[in-house]
N, C-alpha and C. Protein backbone atom coordinates (compact mmCIF):
# COMPACT_ATOMS: atom_id res chain seq x y z
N UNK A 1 -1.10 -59.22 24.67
CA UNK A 1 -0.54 -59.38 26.00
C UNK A 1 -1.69 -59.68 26.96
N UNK A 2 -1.69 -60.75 27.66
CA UNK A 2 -2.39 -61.29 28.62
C UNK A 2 -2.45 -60.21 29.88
N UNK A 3 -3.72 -60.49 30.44
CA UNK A 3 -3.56 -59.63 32.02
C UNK A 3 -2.91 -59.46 32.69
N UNK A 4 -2.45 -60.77 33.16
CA UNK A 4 -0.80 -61.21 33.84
C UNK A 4 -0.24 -60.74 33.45
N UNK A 5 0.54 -60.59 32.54
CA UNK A 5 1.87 -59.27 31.88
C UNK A 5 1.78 -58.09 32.33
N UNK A 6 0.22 -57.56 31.77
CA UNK A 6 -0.12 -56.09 32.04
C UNK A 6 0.25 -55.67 33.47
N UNK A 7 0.01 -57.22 34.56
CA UNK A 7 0.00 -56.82 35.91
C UNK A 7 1.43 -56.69 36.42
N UNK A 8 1.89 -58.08 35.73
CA UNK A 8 3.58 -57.79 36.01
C UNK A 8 4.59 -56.61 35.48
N UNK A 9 3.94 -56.09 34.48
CA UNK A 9 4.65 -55.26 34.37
C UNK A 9 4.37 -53.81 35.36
N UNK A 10 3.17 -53.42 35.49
CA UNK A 10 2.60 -52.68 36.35
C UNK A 10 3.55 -52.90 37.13
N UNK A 11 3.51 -53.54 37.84
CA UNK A 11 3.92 -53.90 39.64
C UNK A 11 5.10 -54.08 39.32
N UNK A 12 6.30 -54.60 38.49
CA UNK A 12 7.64 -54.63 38.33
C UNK A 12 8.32 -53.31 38.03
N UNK A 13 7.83 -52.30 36.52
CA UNK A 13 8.57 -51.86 36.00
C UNK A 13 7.79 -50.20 36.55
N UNK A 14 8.54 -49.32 36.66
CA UNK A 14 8.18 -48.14 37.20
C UNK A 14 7.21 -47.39 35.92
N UNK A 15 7.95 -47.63 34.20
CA UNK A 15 7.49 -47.22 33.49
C UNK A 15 7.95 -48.19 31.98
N UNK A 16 6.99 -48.01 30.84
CA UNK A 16 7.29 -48.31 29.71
C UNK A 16 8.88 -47.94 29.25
N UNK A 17 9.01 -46.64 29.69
CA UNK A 17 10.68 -46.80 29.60
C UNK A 17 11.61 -47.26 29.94
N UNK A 18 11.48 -47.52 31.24
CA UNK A 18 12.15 -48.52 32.01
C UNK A 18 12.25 -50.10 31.76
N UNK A 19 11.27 -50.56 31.25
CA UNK A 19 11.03 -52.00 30.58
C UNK A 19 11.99 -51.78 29.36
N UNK A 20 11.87 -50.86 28.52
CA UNK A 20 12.80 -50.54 27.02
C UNK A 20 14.03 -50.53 27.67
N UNK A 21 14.20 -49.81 28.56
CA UNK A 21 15.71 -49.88 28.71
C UNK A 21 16.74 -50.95 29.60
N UNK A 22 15.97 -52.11 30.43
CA UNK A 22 16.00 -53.03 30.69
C UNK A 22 16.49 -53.81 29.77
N UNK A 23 15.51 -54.24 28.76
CA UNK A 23 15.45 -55.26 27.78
C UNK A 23 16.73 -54.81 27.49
N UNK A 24 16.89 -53.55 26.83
CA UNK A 24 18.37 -53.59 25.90
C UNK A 24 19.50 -53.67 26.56
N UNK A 25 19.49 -53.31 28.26
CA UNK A 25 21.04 -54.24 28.76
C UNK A 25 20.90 -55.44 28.77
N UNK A 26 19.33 -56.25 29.01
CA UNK A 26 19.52 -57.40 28.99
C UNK A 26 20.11 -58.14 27.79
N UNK A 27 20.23 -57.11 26.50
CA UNK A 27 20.26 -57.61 25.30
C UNK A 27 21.54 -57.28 24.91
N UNK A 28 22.14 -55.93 25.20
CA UNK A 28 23.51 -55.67 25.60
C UNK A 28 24.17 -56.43 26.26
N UNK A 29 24.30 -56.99 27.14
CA UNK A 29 24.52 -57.73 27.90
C UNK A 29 25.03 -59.73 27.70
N UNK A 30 24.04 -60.04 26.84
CA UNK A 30 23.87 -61.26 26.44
C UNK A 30 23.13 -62.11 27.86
N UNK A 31 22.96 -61.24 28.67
CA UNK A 31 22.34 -61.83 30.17
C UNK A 31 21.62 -63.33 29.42
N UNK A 32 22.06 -64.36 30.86
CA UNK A 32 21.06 -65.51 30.18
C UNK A 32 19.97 -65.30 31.48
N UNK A 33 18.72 -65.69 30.83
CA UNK A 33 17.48 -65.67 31.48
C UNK A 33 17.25 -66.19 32.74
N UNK A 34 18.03 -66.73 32.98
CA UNK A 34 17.84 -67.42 34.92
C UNK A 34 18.60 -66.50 35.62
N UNK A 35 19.34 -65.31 35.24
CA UNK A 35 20.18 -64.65 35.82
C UNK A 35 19.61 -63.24 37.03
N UNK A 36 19.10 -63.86 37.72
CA UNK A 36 18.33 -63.00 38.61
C UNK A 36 19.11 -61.76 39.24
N UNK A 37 20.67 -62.07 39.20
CA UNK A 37 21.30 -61.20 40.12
C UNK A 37 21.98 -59.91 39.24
N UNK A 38 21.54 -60.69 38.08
CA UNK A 38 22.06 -59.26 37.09
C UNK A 38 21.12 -59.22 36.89
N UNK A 39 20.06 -59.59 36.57
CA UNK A 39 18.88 -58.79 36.26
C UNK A 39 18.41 -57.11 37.12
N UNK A 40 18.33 -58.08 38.80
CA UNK A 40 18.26 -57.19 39.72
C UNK A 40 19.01 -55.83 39.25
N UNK A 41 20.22 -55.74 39.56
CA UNK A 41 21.21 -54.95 38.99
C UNK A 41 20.64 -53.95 37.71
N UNK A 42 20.64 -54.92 36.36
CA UNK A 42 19.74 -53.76 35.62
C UNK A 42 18.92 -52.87 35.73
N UNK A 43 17.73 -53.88 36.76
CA UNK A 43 16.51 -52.71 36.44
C UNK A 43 16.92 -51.83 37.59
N UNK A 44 18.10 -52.27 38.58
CA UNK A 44 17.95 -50.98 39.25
C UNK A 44 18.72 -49.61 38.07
N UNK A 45 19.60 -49.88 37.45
CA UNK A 45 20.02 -49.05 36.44
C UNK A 45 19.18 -48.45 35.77
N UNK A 46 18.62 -49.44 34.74
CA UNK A 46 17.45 -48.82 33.95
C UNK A 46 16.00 -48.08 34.46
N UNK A 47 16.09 -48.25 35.38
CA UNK A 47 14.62 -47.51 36.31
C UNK A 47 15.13 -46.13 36.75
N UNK A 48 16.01 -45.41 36.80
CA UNK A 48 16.75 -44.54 37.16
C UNK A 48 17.34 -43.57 35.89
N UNK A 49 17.02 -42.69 35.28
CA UNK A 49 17.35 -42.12 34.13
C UNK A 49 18.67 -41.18 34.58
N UNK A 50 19.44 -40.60 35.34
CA UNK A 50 20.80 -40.34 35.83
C UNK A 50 21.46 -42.12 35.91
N UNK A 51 21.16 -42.94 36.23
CA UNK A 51 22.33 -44.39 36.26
C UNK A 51 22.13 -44.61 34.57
N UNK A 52 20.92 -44.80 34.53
CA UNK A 52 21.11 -45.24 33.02
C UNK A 52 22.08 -44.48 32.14
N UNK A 53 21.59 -43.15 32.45
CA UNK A 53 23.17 -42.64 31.15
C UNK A 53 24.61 -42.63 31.67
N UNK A 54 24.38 -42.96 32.56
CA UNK A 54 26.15 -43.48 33.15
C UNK A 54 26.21 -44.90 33.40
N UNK A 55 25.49 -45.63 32.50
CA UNK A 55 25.45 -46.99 33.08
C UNK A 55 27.24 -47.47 32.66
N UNK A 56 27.79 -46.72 31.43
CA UNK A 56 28.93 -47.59 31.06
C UNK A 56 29.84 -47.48 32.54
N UNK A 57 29.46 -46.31 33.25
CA UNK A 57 30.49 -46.09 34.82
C UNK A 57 30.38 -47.04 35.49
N UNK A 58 29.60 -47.60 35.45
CA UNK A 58 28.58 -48.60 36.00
C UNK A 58 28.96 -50.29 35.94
N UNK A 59 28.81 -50.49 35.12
CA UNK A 59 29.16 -51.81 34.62
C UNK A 59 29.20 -51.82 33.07
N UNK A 60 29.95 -52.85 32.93
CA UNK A 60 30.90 -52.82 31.55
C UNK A 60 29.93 -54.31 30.81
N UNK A 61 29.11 -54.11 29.72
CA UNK A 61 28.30 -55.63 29.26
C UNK A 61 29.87 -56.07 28.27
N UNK A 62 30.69 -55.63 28.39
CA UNK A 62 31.87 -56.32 27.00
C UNK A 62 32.51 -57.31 28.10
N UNK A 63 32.70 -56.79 29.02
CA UNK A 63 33.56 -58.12 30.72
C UNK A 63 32.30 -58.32 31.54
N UNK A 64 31.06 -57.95 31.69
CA UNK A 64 30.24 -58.33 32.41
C UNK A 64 30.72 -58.18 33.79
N UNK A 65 31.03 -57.22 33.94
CA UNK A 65 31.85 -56.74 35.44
C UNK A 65 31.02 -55.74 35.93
N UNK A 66 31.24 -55.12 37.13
CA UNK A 66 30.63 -54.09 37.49
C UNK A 66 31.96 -53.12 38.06
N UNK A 67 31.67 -51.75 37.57
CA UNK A 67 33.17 -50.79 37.76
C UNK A 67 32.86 -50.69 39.22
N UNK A 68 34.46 -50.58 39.26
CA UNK A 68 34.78 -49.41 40.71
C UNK A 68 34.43 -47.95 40.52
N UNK A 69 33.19 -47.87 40.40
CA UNK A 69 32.56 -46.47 40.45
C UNK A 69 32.62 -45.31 41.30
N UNK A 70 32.90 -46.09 42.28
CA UNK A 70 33.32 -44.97 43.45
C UNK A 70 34.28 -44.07 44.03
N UNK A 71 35.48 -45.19 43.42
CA UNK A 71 36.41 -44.60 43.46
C UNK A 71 37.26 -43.59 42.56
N UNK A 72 36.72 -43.41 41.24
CA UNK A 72 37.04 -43.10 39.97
C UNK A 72 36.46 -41.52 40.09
N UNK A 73 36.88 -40.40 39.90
CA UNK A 73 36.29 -38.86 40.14
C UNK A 73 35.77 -38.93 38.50
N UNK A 74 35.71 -39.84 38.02
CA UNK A 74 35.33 -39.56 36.76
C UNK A 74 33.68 -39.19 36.01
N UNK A 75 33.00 -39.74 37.09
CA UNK A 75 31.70 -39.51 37.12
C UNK A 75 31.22 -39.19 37.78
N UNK A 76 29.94 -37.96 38.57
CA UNK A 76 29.72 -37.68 39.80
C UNK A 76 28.22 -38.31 40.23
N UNK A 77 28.04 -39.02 41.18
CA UNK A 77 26.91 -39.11 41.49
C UNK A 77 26.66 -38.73 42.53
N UNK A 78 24.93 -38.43 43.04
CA UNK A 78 24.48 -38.23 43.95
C UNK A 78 24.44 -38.83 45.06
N UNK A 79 24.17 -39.06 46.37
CA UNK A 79 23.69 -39.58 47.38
C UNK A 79 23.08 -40.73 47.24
N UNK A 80 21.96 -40.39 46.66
CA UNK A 80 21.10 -41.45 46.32
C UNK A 80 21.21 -42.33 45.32
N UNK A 81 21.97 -41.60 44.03
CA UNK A 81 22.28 -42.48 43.04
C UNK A 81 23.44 -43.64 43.60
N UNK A 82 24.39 -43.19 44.63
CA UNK A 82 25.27 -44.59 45.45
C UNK A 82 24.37 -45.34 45.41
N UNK A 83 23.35 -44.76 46.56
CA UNK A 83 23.01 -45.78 47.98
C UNK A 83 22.03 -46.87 46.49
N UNK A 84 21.38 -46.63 45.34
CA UNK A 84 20.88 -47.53 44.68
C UNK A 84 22.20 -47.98 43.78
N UNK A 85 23.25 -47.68 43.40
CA UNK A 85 24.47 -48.30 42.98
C UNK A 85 24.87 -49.78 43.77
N UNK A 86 24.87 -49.37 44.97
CA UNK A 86 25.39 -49.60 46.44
C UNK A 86 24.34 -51.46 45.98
N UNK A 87 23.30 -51.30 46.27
CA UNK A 87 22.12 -51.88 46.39
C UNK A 87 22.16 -52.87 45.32
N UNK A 88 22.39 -52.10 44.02
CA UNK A 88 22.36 -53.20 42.91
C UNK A 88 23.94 -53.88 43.01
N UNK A 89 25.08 -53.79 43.34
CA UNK A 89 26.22 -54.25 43.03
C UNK A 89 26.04 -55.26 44.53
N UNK A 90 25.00 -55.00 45.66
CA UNK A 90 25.07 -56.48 46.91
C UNK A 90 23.81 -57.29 46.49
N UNK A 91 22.80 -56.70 45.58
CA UNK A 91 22.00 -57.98 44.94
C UNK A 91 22.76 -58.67 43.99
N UNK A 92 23.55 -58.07 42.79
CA UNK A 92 24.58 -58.61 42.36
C UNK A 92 25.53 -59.60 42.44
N UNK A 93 26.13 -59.34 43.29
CA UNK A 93 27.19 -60.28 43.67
C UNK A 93 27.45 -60.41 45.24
N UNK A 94 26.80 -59.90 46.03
CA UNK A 94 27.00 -59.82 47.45
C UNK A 94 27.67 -58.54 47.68
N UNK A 95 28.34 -57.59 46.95
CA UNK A 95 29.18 -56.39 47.45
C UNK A 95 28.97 -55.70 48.64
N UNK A 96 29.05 -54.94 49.50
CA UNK A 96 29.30 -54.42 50.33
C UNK A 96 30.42 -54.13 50.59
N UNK A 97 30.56 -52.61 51.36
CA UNK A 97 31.63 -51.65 52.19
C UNK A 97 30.58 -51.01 53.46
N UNK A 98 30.80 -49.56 53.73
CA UNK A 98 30.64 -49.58 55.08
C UNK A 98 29.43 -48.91 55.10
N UNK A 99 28.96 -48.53 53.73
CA UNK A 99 27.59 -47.78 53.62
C UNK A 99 26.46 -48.63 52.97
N UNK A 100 26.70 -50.33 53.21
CA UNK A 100 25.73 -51.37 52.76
C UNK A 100 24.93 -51.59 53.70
N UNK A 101 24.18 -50.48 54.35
CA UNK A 101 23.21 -51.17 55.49
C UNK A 101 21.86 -50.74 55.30
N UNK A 102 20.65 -51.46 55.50
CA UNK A 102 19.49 -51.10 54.86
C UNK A 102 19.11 -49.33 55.25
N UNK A 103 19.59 -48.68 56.25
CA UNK A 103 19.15 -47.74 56.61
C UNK A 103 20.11 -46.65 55.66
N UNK A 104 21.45 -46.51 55.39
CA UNK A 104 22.07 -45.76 54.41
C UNK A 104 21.86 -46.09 53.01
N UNK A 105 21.61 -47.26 52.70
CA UNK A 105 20.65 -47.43 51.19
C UNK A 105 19.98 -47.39 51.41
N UNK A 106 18.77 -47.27 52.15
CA UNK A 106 17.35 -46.87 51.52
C UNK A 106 16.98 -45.43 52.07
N UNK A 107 17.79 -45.11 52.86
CA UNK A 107 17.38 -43.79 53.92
C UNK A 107 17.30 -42.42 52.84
N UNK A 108 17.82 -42.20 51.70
CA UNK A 108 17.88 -41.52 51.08
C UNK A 108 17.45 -41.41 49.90
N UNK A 109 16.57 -42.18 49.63
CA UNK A 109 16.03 -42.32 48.38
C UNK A 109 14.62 -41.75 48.53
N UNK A 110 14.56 -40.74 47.13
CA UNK A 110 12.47 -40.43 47.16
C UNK A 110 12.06 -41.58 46.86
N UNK A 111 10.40 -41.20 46.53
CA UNK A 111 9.58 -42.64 46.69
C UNK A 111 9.64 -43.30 45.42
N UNK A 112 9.94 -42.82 44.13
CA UNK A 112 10.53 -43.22 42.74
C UNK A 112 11.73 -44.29 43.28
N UNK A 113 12.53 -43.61 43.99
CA UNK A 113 13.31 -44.77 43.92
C UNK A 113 13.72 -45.80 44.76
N UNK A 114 12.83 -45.09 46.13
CA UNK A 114 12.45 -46.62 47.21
C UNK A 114 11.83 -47.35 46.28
N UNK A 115 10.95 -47.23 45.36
CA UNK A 115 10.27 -48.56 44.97
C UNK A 115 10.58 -49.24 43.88
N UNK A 116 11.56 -48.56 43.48
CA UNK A 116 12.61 -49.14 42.66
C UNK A 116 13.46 -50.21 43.29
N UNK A 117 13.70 -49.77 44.44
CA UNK A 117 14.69 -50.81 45.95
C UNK A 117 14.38 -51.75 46.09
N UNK A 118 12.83 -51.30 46.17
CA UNK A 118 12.06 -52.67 46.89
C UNK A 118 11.74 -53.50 46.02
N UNK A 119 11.38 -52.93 44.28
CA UNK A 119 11.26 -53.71 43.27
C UNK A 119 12.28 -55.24 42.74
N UNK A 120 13.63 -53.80 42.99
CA UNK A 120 14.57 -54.75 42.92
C UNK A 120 14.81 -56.20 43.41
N UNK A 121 14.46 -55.98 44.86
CA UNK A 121 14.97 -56.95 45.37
C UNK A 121 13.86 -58.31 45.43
N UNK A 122 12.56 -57.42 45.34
CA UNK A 122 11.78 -58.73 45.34
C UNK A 122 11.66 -59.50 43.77
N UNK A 123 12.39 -58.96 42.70
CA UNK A 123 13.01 -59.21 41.74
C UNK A 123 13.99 -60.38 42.11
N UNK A 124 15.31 -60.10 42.30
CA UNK A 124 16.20 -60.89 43.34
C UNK A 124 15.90 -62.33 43.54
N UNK A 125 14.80 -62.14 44.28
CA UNK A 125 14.53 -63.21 45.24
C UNK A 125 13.16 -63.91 44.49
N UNK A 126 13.01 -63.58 43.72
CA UNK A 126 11.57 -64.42 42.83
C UNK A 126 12.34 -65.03 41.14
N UNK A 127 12.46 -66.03 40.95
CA UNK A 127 13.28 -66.49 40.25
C UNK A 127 12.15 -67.09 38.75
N UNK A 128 10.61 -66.85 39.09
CA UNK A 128 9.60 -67.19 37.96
C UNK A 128 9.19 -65.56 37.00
N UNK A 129 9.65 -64.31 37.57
CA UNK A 129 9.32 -63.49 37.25
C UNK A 129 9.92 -62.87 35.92
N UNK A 130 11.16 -62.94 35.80
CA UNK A 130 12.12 -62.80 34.84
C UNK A 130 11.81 -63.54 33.31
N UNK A 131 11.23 -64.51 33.57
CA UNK A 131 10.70 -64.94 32.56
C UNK A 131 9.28 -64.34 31.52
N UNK A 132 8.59 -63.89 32.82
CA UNK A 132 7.77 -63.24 32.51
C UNK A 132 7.98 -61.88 31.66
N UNK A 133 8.58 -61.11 32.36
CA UNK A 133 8.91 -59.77 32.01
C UNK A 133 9.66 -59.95 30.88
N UNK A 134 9.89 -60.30 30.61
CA UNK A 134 10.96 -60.44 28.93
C UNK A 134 10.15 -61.02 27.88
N UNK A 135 9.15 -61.41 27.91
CA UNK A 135 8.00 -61.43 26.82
C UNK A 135 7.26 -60.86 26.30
């Protein structure tokens, strides 16, 4: 692995686990590689060890959908686990309701998972990186 990797991954992935568990929704998933907006979405899942084991609440890789999680008492999440739910389902697909505003998603998150937020999105919006990280 080249420097560049070492760095991208540094600066992308919070941890070696988080890269493992990435890859395998990406692989779960059948995600195709230009897919920035599910990507986003993943690693906010996989960077988060409470979303990850509820990821099936989460989104479904058999319809490639993302659940109505919120409304369902079937799973409980935290505060914070929304407001990064929240976050990955409007990098996603645009989603929003009435708690999509940068100050109720990010206002509640520790620093693990602000920079998970911020990871995300500059994820999102960089469309050469994805390529990278999957090698």
């Amino acid at each position: 692995m080249n420097m560049g990797r070492i760095k991208a991954m540094e600066q992308y992935f919070i941890s070696s686990k988080h890269k493992e568990r990435f890859i395998n929704m990406v692989i779960w998933d059948k995600m195709s590689r230009s897919d920035m907006e599910r990507a986003s979405l993943f690693y906010i899942i996989s960077g988060n060890e409470d979303l990850y084991n509820k990821r099936r609440y989460i989104y479904d890789c058999s319809t490639h959908c993302i659940h109505s999680c919120f409304e369902k008492a079937v799973v409980d999440f935290s505060s914070s686990m929304r407001s990064l739910i929240r976050l990955g389902f409007n990098l996603y697909n645009g989603w929003s309701d009435e708690y999509t505003t940068p100050i109720s998603l990010l206002g509640s998150l520790d620093n693990h998972n602000l920079k998970l937020a911020g990871n995300a999105i500059m994820m999102r919006f960089n469309n050469g990186i994805l390529e990278e990280l999957l090698e």
